[in-house]
N, C-alpha and C. Protein backbone atom coordinates (compact mmCIF):
# COMPACT_ATOMS: atom_id res chain seq x y z
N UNK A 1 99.77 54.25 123.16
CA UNK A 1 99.55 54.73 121.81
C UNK A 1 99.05 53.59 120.93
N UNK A 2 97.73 54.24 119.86
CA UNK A 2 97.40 52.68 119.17
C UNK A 2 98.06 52.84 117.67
N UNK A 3 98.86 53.84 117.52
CA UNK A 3 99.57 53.65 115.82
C UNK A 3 100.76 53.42 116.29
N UNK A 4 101.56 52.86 115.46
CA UNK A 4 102.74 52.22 115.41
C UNK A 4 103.68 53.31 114.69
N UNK A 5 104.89 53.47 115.07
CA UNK A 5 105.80 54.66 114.47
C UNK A 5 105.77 54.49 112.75
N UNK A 6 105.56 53.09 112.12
CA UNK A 6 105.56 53.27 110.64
C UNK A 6 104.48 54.01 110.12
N UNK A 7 102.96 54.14 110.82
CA UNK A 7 101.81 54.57 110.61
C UNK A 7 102.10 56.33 110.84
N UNK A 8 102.64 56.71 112.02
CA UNK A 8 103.22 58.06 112.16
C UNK A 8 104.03 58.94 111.19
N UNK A 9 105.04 57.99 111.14
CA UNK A 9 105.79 58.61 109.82
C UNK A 9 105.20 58.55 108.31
N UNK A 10 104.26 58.09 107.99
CA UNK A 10 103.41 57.84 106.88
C UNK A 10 102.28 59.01 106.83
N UNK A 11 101.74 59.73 108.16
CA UNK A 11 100.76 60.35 108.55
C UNK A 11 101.40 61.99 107.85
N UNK A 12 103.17 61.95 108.57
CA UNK A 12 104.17 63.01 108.79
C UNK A 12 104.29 62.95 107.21
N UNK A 13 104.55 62.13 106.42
CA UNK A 13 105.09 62.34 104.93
C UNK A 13 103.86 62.76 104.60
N UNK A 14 102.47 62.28 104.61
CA UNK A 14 101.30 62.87 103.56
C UNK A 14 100.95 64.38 104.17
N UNK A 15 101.29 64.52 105.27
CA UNK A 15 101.05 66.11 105.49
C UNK A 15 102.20 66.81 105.36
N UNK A 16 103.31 66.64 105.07
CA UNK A 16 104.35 67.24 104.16
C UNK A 16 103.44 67.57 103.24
N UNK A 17 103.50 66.50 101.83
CA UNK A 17 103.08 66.40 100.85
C UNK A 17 101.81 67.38 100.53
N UNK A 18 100.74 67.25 101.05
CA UNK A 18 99.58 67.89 101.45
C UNK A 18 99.92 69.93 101.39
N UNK A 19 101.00 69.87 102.57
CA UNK A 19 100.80 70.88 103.12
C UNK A 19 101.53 72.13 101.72
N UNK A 20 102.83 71.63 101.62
CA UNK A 20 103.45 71.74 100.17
C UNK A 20 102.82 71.88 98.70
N UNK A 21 101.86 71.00 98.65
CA UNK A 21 100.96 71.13 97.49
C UNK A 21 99.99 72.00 97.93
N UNK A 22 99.30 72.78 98.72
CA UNK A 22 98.40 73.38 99.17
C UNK A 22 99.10 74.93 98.98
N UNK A 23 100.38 75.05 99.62
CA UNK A 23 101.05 76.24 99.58
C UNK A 23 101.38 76.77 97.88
N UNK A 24 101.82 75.92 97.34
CA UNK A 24 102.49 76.14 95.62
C UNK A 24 100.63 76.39 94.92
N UNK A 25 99.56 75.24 95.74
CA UNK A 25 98.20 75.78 94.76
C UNK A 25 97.74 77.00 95.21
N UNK A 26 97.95 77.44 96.47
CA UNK A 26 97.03 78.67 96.79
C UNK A 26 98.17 79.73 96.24
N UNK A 27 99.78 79.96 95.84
CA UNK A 27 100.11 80.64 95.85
C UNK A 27 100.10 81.13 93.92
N UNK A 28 99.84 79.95 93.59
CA UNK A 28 99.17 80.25 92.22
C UNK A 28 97.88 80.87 91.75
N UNK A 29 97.36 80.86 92.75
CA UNK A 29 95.35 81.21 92.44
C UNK A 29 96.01 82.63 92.22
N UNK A 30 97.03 83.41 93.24
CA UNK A 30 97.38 84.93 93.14
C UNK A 30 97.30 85.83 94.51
N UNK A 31 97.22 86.67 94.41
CA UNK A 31 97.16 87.35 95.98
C UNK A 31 96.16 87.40 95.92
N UNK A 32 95.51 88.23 95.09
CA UNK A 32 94.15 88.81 95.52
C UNK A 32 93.28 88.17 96.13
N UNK A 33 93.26 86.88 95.79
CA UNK A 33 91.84 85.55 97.07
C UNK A 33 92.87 85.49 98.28
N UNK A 34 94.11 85.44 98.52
CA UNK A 34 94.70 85.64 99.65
C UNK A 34 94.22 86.83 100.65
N UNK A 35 94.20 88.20 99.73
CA UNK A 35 94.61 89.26 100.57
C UNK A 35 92.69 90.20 100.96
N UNK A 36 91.83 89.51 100.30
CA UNK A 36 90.61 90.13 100.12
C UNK A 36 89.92 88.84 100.14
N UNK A 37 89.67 87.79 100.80
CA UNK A 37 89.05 86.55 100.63
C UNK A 37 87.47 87.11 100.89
N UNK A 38 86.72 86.58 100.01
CA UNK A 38 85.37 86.42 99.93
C UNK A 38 84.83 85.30 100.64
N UNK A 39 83.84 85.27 100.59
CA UNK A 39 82.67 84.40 101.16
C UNK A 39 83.29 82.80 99.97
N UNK A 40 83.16 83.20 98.57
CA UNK A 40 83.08 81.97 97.79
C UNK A 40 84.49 81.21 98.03
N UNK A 41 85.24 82.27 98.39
CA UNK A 41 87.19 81.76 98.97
C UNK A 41 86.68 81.42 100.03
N UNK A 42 86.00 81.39 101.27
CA UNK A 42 86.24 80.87 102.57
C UNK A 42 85.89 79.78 102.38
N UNK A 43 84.38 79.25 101.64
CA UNK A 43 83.74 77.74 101.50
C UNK A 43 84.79 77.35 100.86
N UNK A 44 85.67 77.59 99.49
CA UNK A 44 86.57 76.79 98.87
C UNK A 44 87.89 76.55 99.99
N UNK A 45 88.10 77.13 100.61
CA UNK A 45 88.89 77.18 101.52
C UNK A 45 88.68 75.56 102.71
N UNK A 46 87.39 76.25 102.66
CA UNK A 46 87.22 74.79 103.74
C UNK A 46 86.46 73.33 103.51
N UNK A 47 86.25 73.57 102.20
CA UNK A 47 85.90 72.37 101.84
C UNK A 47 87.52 71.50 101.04
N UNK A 48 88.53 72.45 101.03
CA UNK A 48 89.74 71.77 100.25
C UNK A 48 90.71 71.55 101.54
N UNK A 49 90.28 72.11 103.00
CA UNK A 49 90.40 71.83 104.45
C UNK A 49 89.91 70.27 104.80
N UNK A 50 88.57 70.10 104.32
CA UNK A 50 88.18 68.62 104.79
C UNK A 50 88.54 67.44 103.86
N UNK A 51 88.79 68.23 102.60
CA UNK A 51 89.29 66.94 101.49
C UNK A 51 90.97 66.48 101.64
N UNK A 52 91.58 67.73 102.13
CA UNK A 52 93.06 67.20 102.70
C UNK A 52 93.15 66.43 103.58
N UNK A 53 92.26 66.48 104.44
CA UNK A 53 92.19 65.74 105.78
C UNK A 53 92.65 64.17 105.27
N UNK A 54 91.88 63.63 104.78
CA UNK A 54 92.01 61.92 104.57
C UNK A 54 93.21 62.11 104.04
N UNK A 55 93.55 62.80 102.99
CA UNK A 55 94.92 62.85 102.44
C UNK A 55 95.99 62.77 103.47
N UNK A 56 96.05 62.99 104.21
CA UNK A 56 97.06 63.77 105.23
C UNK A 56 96.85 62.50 106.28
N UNK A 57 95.86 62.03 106.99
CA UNK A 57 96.12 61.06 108.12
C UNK A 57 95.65 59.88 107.35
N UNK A 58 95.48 59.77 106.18
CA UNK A 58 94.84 58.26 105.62
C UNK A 58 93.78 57.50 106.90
N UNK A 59 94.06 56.16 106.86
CA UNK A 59 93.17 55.49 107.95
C UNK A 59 93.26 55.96 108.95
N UNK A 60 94.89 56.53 109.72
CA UNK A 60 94.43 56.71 110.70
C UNK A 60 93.97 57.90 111.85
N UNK A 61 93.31 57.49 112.65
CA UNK A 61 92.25 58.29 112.97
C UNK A 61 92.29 58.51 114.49
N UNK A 62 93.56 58.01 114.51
CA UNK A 62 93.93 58.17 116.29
C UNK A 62 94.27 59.43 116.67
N UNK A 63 94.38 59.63 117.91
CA UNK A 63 95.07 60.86 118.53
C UNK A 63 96.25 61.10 118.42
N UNK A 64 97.03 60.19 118.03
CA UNK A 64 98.42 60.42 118.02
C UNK A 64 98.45 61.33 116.09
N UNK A 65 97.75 60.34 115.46
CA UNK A 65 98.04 60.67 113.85
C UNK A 65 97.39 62.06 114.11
N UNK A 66 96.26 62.49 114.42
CA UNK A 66 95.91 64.08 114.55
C UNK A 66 96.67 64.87 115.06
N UNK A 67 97.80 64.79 115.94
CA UNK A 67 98.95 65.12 116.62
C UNK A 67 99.86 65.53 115.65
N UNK A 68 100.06 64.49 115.38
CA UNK A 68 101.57 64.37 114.20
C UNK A 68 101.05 65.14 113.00
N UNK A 69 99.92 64.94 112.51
CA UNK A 69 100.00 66.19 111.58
C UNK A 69 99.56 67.62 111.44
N UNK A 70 98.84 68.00 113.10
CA UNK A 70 99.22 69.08 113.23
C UNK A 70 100.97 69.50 113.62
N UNK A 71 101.41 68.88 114.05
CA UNK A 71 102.57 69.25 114.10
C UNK A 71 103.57 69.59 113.30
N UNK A 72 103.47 68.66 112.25
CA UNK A 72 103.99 68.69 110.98
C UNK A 72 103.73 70.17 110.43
N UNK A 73 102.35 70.80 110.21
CA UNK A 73 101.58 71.76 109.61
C UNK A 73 102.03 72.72 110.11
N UNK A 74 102.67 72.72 111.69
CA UNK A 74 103.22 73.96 112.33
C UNK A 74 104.60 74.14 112.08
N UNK A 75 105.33 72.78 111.74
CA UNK A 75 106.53 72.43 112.14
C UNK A 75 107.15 73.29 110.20
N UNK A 76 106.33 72.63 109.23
CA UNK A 76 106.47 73.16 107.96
C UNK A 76 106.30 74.94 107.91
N UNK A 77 105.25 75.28 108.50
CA UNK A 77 104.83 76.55 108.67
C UNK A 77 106.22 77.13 109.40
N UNK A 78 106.73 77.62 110.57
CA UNK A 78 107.79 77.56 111.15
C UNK A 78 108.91 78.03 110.19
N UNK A 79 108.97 76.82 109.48
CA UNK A 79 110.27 76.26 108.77
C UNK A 79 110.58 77.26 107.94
N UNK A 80 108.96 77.39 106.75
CA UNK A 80 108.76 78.20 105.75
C UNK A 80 109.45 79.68 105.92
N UNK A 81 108.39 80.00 106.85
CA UNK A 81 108.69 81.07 107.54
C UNK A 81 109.84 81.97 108.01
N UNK A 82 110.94 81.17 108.52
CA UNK A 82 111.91 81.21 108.78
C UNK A 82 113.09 81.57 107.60
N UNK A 83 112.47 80.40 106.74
CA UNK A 83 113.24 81.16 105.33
C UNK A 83 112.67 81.84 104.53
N UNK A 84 111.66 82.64 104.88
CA UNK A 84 111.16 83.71 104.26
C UNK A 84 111.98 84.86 104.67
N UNK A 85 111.59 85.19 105.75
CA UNK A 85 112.78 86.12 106.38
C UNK A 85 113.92 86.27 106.29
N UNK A 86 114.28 85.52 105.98
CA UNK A 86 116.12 85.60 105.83
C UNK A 86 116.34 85.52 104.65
N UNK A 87 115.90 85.31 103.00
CA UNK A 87 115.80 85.56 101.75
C UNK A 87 114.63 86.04 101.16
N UNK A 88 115.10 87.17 100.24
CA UNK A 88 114.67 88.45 100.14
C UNK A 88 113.77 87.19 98.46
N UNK A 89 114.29 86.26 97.76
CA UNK A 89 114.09 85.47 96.79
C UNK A 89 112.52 84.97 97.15
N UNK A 90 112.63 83.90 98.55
CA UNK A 90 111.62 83.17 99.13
C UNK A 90 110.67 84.08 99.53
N UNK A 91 110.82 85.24 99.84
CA UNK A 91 109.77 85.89 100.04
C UNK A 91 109.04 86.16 99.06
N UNK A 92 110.05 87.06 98.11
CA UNK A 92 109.11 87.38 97.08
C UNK A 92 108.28 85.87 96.25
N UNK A 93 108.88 84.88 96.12
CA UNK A 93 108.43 83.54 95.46
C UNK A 93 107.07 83.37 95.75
N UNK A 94 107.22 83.40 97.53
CA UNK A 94 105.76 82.99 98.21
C UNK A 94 104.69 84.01 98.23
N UNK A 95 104.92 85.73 98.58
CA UNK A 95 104.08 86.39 98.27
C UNK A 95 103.70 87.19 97.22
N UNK A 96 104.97 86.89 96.03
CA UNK A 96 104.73 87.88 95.15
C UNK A 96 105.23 89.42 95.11
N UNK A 97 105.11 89.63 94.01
CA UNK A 97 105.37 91.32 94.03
C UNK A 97 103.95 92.40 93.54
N UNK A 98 104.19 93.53 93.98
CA UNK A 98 102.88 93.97 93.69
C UNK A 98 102.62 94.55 92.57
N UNK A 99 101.50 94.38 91.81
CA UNK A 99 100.99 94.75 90.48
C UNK A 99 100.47 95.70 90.13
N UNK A 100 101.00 96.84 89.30
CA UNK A 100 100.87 98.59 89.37
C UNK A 100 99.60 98.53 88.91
N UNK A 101 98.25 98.99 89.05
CA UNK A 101 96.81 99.09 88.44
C UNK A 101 96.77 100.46 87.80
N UNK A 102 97.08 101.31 88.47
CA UNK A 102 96.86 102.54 87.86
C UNK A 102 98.25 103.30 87.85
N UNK A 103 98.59 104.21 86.60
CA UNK A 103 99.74 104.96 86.47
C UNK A 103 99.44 106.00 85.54
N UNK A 104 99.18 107.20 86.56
CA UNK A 104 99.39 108.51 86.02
C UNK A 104 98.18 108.78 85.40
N UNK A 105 97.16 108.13 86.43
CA UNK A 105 95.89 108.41 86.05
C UNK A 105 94.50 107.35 85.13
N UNK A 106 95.68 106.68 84.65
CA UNK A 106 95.57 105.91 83.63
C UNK A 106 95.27 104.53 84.06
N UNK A 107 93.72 103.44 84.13
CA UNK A 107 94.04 102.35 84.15
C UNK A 107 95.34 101.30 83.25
N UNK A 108 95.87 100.50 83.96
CA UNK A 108 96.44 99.42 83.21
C UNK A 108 95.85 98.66 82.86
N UNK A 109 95.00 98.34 82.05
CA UNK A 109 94.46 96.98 81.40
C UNK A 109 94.90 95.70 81.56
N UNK A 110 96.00 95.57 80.94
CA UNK A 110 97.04 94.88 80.94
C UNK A 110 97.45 93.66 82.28
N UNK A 111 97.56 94.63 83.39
CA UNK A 111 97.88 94.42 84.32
C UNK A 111 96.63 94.20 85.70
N UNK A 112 95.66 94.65 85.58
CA UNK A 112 94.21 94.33 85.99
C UNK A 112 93.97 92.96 85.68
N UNK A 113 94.07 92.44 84.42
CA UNK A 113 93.67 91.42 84.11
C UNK A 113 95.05 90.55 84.61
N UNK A 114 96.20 90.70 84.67
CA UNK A 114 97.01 89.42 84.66
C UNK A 114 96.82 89.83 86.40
N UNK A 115 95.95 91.02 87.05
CA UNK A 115 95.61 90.39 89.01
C UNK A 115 93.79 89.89 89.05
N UNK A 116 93.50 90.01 88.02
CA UNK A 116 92.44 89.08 88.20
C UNK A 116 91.40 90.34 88.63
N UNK A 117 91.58 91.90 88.74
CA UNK A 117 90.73 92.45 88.92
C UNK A 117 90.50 93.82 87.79
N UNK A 118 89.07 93.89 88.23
CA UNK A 118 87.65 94.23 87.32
C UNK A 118 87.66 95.77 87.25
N UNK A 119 87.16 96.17 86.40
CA UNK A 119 87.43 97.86 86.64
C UNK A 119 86.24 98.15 87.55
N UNK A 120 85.38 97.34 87.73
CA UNK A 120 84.45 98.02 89.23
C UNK A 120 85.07 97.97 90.12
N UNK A 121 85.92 96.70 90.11
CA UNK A 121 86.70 96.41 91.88
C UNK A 121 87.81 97.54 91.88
N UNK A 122 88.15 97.70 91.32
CA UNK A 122 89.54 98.71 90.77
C UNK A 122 88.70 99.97 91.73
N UNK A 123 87.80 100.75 90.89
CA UNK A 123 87.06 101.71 90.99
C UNK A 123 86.59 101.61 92.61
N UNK A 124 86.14 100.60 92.94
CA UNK A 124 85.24 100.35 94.22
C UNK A 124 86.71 100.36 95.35
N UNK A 125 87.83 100.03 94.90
CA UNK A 125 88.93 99.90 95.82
C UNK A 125 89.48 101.79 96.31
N UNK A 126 89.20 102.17 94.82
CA UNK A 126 90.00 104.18 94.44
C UNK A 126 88.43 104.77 95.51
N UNK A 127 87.60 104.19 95.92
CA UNK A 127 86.22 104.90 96.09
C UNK A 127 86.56 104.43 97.71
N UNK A 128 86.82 103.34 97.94
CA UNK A 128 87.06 103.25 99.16
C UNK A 128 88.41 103.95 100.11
N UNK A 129 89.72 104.54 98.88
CA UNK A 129 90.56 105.24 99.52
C UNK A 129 90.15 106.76 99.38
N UNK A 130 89.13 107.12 98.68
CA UNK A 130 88.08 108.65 98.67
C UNK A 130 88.40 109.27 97.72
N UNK A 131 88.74 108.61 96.48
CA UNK A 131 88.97 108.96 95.07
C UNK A 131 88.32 108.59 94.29
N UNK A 132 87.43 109.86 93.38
CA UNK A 132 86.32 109.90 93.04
C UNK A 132 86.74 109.72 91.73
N UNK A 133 88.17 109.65 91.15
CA UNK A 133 88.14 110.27 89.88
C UNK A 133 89.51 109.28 89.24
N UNK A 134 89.40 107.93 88.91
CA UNK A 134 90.98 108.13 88.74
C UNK A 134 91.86 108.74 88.12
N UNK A 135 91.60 109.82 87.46
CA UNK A 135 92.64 110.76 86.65
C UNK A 135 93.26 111.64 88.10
N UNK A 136 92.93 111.48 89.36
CA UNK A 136 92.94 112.14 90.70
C UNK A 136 94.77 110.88 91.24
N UNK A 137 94.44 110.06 90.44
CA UNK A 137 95.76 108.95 91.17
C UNK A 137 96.54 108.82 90.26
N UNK A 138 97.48 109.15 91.23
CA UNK A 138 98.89 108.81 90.26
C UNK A 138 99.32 107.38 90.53
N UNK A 139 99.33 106.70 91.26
CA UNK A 139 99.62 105.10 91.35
C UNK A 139 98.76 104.42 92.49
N UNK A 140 98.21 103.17 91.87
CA UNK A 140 97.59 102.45 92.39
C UNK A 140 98.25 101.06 92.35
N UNK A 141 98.46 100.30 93.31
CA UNK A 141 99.07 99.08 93.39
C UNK A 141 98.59 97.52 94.38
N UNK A 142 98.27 96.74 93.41
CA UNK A 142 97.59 95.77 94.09
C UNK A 142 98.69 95.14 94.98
N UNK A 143 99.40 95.25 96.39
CA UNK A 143 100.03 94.59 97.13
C UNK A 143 100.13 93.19 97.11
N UNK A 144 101.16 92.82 97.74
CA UNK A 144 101.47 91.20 97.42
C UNK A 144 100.09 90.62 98.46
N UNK A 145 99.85 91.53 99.83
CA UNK A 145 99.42 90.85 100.55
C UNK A 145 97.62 91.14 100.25
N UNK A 146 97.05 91.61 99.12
CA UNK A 146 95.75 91.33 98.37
C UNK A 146 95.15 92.95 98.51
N UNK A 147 95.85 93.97 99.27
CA UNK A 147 95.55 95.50 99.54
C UNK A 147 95.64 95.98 98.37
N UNK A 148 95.02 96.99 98.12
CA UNK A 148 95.36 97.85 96.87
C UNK A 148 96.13 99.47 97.99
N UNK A 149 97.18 99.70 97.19
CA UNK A 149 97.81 101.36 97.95
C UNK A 149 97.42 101.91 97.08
N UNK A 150 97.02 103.35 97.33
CA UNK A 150 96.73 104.29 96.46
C UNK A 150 97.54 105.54 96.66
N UNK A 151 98.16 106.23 95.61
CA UNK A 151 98.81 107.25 96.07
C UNK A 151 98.09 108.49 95.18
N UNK A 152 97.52 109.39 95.89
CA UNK A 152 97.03 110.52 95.07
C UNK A 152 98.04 112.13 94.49
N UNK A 153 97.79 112.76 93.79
CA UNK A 153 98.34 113.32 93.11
C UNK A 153 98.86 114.31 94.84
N UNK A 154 97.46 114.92 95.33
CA UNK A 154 97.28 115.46 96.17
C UNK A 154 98.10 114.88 97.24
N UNK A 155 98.52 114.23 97.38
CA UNK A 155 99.30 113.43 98.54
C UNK A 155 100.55 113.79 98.44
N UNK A 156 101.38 114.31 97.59
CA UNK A 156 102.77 114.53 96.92
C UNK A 156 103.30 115.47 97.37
N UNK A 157 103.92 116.33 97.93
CA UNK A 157 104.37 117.59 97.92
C UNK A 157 104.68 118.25 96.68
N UNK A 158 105.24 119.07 96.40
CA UNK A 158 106.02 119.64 95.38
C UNK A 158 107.40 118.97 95.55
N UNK A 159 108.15 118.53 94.41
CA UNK A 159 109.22 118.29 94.31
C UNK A 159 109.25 116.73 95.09
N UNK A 160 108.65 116.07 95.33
CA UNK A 160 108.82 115.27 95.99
C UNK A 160 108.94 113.37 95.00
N UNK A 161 108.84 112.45 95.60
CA UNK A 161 108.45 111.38 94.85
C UNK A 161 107.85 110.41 95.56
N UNK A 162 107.06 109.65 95.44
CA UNK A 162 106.93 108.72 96.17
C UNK A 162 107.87 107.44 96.59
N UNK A 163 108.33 106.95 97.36
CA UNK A 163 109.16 105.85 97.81
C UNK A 163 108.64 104.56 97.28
């Protein structure tokens, strides 16, 4: 091996650091570039992929430091993960809760804008579940994981509610 264990553990702390700050920035941008990524999200995606890089192994450039911080990246991932599942808190923290768009026919304004979407995308989302009309939906909801659900009036039974 040509790095020395102080160089390893230095590699292991900046891709902590890295990986942590990457999770808290992407989980701020919102779901929607999560759950519907575009073309302009994939380039930002991977150009903030090659700018972590130096961050994360600094100088070095060995096989071992590319090692150690994929490992780290899996080892954090894992970790995360793990306590996602088992608190109902961490989950919601990391993915969010989902944001009602439409109710009772009615865009939310309000609430469109604090998910970052447009009344075409709105419209283009109700057009893609085969709702021509939104006075036709009774709830529309932008999911944590970037989906919009649509529930139509027509979908309801009598007497029924949605879950």
């Amino acid at each position: 091996m040509t790095a020395s264990w102080h160089t390893l553990l230095d590699v292991a702390l900046r891709t902590s650091v890295v990986y942590l700050a990457l999770l808290v920035g992407l989980r701020l941008t919102g779901t929607r570039q999560l759950g519907q990524m575009s073309t302009f999200d994939l380039v930002l995606l991977l150009i903030i992929a090659n700018a972590v890089q130096n961050a994360m192994v600094g100088p070095d450039t060995s096989l071992a430091g590319g090692l150690v911080a994929a490992g780290v990246l899996i080892g954090w991932h894992r970790v995360i993960d793990w306590w996602r599942l088992r608190s109902r808190g961490v989950a919601k923290l990391l993915a969010g809760e989902g944001i009602m768009l439409v109710h009772d026919g009615k865009i939310l304004q309000e609430h469109c804008v604090r998910a970052g979407i447009t009344h075409d995308e709105l419209r283009q989302a109700l057009r893609e579940h085969g709702v021509a009309n939104v006075s036709d939906v009774m709830l529309a909801v932008l999911e944590p994981d970037g989906a919009i659900s649509v529930v139509r009036y027509d979908d309801i039974k009598a007497g029924e509610r949605p879950h």
